[in-house]
N, C-alpha and C. Protein backbone atom coordinates (compact mmCIF):
# COMPACT_ATOMS: atom_id res chain seq x y z
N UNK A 1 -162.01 83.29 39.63
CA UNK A 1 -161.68 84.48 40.40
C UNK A 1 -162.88 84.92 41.22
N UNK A 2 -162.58 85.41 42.47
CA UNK A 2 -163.21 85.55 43.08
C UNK A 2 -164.07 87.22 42.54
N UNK A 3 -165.55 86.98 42.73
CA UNK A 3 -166.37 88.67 42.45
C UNK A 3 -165.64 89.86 42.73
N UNK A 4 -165.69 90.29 41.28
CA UNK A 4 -164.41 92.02 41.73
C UNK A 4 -165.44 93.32 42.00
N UNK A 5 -166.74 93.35 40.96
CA UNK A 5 -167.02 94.28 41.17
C UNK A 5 -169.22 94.14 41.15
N UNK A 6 -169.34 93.33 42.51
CA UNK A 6 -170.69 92.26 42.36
C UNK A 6 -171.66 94.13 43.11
N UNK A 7 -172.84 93.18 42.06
CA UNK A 7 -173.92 94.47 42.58
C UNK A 7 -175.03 93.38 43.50
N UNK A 8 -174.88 93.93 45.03
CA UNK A 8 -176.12 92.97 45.78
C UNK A 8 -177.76 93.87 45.51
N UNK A 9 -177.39 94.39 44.62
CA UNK A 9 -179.14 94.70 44.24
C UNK A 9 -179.27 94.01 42.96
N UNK A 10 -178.58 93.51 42.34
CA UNK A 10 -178.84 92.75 40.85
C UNK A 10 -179.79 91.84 40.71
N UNK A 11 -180.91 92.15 40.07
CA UNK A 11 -181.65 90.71 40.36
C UNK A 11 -181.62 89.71 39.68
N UNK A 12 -180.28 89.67 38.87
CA UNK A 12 -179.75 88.25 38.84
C UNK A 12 -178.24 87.89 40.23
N UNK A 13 -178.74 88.15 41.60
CA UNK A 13 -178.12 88.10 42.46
C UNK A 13 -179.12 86.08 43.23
N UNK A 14 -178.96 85.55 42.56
CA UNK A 14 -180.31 84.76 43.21
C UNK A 14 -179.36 83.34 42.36
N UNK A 15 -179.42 82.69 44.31
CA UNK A 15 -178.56 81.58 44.04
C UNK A 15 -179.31 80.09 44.13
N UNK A 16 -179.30 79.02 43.54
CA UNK A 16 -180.01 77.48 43.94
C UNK A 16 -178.98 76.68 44.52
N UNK A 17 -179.78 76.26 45.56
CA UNK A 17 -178.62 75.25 46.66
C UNK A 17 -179.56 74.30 46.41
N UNK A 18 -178.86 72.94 45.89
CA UNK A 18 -178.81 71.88 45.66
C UNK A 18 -178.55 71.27 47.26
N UNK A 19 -178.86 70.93 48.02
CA UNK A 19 -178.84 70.34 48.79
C UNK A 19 -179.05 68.86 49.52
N UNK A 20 -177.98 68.00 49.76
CA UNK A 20 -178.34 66.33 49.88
C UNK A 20 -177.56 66.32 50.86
N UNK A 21 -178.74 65.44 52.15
CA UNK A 21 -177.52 65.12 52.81
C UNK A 21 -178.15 63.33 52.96
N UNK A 22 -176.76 63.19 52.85
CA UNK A 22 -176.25 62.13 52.76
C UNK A 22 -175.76 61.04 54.02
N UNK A 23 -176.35 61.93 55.39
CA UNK A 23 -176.08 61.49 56.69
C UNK A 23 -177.54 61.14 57.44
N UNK A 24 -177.23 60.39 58.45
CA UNK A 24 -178.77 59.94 59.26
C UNK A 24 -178.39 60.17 60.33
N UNK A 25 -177.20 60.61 61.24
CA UNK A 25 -176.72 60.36 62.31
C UNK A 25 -177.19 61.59 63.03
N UNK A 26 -177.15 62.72 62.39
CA UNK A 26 -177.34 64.27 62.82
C UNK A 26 -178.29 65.22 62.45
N UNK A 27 -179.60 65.65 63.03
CA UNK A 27 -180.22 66.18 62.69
C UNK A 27 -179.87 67.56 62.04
N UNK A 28 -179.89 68.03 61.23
CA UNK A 28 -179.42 69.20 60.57
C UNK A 28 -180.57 70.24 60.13
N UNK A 29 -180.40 71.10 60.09
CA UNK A 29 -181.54 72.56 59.32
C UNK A 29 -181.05 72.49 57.92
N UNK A 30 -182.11 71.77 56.75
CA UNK A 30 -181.99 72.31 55.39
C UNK A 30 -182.15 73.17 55.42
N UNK A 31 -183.02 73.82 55.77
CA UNK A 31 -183.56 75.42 55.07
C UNK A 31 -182.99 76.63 55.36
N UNK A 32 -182.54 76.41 56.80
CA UNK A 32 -181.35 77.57 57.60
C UNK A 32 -180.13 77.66 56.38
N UNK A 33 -179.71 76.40 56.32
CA UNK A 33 -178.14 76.51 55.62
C UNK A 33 -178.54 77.12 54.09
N UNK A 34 -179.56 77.03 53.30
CA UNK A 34 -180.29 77.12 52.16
C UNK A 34 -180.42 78.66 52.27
N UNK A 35 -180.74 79.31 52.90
CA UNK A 35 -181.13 80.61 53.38
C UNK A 35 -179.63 81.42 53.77
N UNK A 36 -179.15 80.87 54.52
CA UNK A 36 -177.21 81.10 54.60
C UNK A 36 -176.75 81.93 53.23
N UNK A 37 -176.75 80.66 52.40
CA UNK A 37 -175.96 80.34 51.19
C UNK A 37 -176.35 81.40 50.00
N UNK A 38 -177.99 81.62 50.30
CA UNK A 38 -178.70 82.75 49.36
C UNK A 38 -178.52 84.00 49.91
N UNK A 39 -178.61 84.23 51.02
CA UNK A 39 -178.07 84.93 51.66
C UNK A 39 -176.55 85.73 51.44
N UNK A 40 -175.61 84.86 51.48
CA UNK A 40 -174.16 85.23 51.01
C UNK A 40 -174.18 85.47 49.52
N UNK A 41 -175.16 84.99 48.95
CA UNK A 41 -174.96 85.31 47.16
C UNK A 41 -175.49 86.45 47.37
N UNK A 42 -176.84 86.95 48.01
CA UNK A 42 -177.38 88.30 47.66
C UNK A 42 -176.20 89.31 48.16
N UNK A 43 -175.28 89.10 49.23
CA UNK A 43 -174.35 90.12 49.84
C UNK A 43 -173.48 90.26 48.74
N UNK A 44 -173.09 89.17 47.80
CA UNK A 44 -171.56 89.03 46.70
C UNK A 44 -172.13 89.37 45.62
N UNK A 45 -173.48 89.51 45.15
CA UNK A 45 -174.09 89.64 43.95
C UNK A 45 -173.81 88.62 42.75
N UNK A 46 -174.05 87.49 43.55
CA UNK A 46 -173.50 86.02 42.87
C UNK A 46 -175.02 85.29 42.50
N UNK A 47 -174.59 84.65 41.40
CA UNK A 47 -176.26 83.99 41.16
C UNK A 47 -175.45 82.83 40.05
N UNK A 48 -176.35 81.76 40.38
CA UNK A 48 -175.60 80.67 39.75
C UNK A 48 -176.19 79.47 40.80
N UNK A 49 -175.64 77.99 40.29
CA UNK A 49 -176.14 76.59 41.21
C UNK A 49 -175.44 76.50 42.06
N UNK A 50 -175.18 75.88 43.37
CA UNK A 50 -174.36 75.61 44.14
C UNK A 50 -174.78 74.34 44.49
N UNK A 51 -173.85 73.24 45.01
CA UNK A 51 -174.66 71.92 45.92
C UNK A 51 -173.88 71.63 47.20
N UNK A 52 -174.60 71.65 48.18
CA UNK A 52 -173.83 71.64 49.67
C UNK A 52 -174.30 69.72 49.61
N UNK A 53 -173.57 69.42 49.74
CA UNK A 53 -173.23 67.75 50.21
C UNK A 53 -173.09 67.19 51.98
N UNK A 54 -173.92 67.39 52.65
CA UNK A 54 -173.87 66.96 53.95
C UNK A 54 -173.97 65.08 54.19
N UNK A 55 -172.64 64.84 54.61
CA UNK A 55 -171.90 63.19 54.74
C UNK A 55 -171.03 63.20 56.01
N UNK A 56 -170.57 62.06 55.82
CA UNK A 56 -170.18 61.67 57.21
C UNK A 56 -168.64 61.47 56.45
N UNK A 57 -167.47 61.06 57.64
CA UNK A 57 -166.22 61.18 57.51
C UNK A 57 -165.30 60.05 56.33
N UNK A 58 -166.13 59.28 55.88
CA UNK A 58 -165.37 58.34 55.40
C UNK A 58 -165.16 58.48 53.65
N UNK A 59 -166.30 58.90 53.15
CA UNK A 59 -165.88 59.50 51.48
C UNK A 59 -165.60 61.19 51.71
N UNK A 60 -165.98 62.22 52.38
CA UNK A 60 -164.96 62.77 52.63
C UNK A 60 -163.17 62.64 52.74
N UNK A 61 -163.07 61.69 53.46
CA UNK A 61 -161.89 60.98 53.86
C UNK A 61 -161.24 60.67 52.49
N UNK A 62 -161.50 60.41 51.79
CA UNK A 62 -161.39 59.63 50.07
C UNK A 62 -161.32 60.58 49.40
N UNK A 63 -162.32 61.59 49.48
CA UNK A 63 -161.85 62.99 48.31
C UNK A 63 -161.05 63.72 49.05
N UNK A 64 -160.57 63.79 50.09
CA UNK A 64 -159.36 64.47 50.63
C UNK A 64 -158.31 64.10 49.97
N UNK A 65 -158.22 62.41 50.02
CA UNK A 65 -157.10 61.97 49.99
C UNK A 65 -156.64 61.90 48.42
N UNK A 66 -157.94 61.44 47.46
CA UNK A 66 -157.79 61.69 46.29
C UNK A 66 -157.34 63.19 45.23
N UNK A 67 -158.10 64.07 46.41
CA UNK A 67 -157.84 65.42 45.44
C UNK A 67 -157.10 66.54 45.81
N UNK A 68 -156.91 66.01 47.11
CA UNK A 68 -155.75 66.72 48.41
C UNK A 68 -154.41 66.21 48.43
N UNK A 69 -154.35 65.02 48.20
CA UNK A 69 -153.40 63.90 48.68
C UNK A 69 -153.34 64.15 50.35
N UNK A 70 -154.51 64.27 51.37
CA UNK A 70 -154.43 64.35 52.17
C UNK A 70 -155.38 62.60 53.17
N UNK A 71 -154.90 61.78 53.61
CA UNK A 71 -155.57 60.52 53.68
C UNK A 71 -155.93 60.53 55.13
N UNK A 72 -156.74 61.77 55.39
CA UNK A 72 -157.73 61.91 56.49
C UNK A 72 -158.97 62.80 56.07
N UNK A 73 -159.98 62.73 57.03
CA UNK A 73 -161.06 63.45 57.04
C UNK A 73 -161.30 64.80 57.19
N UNK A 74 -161.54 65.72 57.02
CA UNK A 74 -161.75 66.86 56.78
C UNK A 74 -162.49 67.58 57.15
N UNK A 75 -163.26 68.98 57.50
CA UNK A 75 -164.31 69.58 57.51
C UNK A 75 -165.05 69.59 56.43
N UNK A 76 -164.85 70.29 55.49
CA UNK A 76 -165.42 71.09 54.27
C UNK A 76 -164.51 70.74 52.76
N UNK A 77 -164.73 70.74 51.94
CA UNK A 77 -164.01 70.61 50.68
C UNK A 77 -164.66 71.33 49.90
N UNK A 78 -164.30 71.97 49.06
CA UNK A 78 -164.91 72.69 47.86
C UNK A 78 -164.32 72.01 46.53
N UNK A 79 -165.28 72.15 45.32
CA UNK A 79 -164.61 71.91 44.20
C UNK A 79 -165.48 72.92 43.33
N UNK A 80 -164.87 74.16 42.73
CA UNK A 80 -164.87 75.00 41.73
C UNK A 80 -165.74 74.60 40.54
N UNK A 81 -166.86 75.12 39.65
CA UNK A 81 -167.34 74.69 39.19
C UNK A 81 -166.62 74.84 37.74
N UNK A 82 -167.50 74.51 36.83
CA UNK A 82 -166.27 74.78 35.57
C UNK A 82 -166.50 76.50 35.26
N UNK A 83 -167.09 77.38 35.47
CA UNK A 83 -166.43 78.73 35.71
C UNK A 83 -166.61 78.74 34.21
N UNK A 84 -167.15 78.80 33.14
CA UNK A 84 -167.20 78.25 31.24
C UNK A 84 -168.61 80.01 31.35
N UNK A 85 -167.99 80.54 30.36
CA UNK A 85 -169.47 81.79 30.45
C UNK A 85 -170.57 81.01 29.59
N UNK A 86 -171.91 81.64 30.37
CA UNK A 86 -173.04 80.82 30.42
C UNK A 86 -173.08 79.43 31.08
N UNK A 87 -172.38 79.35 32.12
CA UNK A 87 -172.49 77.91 33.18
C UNK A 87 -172.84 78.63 34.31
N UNK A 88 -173.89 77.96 34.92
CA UNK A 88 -174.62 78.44 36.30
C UNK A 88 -173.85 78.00 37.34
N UNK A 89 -173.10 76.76 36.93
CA UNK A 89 -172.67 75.59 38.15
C UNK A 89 -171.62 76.38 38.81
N UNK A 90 -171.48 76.95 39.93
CA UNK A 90 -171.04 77.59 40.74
C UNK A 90 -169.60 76.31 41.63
N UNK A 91 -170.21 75.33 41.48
CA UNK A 91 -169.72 74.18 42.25
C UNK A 91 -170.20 73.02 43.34
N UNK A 92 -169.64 72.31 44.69
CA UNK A 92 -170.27 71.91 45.06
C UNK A 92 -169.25 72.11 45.99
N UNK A 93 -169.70 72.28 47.48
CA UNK A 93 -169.36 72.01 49.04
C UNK A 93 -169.69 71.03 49.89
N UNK A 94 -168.58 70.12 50.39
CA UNK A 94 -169.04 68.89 50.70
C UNK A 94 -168.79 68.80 52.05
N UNK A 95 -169.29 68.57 52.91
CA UNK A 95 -169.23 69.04 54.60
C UNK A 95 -169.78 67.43 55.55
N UNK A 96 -168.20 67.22 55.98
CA UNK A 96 -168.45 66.14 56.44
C UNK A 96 -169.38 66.79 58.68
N UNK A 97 -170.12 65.72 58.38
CA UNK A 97 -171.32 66.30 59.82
C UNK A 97 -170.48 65.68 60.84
N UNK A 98 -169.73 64.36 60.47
CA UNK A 98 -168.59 64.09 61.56
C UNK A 98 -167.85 64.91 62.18
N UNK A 99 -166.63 65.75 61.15
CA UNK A 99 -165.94 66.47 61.57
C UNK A 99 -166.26 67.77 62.04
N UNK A 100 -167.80 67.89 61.37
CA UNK A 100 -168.30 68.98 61.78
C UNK A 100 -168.84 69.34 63.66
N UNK A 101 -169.06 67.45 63.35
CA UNK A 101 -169.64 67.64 65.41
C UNK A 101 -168.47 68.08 66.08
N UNK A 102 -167.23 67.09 65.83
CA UNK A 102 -166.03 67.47 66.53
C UNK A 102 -165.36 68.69 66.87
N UNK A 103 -165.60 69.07 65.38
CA UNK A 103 -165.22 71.18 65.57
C UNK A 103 -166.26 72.07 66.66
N UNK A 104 -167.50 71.50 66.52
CA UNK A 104 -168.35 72.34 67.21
C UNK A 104 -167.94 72.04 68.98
N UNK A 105 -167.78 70.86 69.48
CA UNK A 105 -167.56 70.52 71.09
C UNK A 105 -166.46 71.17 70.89
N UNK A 106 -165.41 71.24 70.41
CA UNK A 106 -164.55 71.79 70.72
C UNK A 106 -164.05 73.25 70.21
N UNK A 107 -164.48 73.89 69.85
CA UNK A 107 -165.16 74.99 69.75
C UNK A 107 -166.21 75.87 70.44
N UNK A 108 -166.56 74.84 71.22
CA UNK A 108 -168.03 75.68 71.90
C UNK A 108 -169.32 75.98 71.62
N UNK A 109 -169.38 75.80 70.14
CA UNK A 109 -170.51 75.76 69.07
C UNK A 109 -171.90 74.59 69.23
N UNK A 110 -172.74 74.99 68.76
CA UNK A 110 -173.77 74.34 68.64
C UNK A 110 -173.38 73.20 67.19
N UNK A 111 -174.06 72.35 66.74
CA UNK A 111 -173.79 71.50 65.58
C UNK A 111 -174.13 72.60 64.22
N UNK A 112 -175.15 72.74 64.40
CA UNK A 112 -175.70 73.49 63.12
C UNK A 112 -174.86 74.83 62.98
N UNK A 113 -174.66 75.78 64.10
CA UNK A 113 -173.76 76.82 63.89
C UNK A 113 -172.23 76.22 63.15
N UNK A 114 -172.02 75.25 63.36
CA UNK A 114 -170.61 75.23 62.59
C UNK A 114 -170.81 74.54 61.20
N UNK A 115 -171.95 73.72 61.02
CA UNK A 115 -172.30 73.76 59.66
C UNK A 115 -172.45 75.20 58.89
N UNK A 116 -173.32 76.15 59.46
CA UNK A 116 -173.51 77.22 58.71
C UNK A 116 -171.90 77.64 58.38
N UNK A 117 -171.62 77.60 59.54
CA UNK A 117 -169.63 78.31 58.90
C UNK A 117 -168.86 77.47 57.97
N UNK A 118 -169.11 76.58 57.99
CA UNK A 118 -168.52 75.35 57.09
C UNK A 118 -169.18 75.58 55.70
N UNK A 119 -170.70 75.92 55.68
CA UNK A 119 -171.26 76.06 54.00
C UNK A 119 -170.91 77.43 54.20
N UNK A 120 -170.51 78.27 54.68
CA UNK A 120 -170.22 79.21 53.97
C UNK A 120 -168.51 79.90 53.54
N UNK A 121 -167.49 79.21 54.50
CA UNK A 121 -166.35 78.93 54.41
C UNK A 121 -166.54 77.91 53.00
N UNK A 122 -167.11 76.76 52.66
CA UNK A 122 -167.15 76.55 51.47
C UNK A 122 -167.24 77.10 50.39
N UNK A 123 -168.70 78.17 50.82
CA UNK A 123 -169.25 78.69 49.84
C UNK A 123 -168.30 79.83 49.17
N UNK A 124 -167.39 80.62 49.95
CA UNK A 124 -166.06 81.34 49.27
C UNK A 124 -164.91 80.74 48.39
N UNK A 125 -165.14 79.50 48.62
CA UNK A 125 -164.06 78.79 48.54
C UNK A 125 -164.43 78.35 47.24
N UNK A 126 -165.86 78.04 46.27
CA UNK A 126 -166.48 77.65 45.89
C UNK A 126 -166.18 79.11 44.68
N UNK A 127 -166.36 80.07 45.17
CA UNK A 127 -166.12 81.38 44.48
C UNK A 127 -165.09 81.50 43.95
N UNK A 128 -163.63 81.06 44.68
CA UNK A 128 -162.74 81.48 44.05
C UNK A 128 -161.61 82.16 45.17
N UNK A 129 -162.18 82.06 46.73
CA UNK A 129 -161.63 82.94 47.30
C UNK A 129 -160.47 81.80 47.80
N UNK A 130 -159.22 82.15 48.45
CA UNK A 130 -158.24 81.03 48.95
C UNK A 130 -157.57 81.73 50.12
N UNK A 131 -157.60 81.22 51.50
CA UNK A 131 -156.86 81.88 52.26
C UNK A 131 -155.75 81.39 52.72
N UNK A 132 -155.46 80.35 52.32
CA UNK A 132 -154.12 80.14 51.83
C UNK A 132 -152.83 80.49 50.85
N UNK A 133 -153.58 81.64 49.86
CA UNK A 133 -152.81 82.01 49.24
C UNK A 133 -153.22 83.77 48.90
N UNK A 134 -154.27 84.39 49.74
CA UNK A 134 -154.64 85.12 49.38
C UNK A 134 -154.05 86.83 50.63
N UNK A 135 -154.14 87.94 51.05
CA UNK A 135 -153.99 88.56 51.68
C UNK A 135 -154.38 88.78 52.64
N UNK A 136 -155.43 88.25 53.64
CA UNK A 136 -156.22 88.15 54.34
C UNK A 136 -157.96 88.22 53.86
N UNK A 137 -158.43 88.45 52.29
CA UNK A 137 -159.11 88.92 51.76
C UNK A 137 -160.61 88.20 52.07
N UNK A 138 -160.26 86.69 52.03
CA UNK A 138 -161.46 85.80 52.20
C UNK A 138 -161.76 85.86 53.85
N UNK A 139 -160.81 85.93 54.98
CA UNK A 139 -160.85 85.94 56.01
C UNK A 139 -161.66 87.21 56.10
N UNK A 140 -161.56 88.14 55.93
CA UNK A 140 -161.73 89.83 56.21
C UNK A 140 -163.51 89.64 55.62
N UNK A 141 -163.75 89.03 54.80
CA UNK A 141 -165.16 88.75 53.84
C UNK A 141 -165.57 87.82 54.87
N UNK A 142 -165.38 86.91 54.77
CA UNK A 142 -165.58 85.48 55.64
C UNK A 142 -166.34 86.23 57.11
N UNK A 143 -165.51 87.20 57.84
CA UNK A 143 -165.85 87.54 59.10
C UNK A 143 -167.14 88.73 58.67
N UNK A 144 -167.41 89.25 58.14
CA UNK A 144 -168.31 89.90 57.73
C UNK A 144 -169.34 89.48 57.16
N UNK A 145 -169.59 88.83 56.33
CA UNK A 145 -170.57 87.74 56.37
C UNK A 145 -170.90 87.05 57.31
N UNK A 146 -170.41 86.40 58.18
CA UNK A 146 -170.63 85.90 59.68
C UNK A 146 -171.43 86.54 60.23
N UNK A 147 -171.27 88.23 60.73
CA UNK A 147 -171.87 89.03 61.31
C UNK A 147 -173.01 89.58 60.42
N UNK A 148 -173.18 89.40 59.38
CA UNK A 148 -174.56 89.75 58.76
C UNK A 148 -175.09 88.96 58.43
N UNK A 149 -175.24 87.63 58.84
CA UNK A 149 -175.55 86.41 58.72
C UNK A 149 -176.09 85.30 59.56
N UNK A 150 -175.39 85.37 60.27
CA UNK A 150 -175.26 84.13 61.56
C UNK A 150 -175.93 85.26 62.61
């Protein structure tokens, strides 16, 4: 479940991004997206591991299809961590830089700006939030974080 009642002064508000990328094709900002991600935990009062996975379209493509049943490539995937009290593991966000270039030209975006939206559209997603099934709630968060963020 997504944070009901998070304190962003907690100073157990303090998140670790695991970070690998797994691509050579695209120069990317570790430390920007790293700073993002801690960033959005200090706003949610979230503290715990996270791992952003930066790859290219083809094992993306595979955990879509495997855990989606979807047998294409993707932006972003999240997988929920085990959520067990006393587990840090928050989860992991896996952000293909392929689909990510494609969103950005066509979008208008720079590369790295749509990574940051992608780890952090993960990073809700990662929480617990679903806007597929939810009220507008993650969207309404999602856009507000953007603007105190980006």
């Amino acid at each position: 479940m997504p944070p009901s009642s998070a304190d962003p002064a907690s100073p157990r508000s303090r998140l670790e991004v695991v970070l690998l990328n797994r691509q050579r094709r695209r120069r990317v900002q570790p430390r920007r997206l790293r700073r993002l991600l801690e960033g959005a935990a200090r706003s949610l009062g979230v503290s715990g591991e996270v791992s952003l996975v930066l790859t290219r379209d083809p094992p993306v493509r595979a955990l879509n299809a495997r855990y989606r049943g979807k047998d294409a490539p993707t932006d972003v995937l999240s997988f929920p961590g085990p959520c067990g009290a006393g587990d840090d593991d928050l989860g992991d966000i896996i952000v293909s830089v392929d689909t990510a270039e494609r969103n950005a030209r066509r979008l208008g975006r720079t590369l790295q700006r749509e990574l940051d939206v992608l780890a952090l559209h993960g990073f809700l997603h990662v929480l617990g939030y679903d806007h597929e099934t939810d009220d507008g709630t993650m969207d309404r968060l999602e856009r507000r974080l953007r603007r105190k963020l980006l």
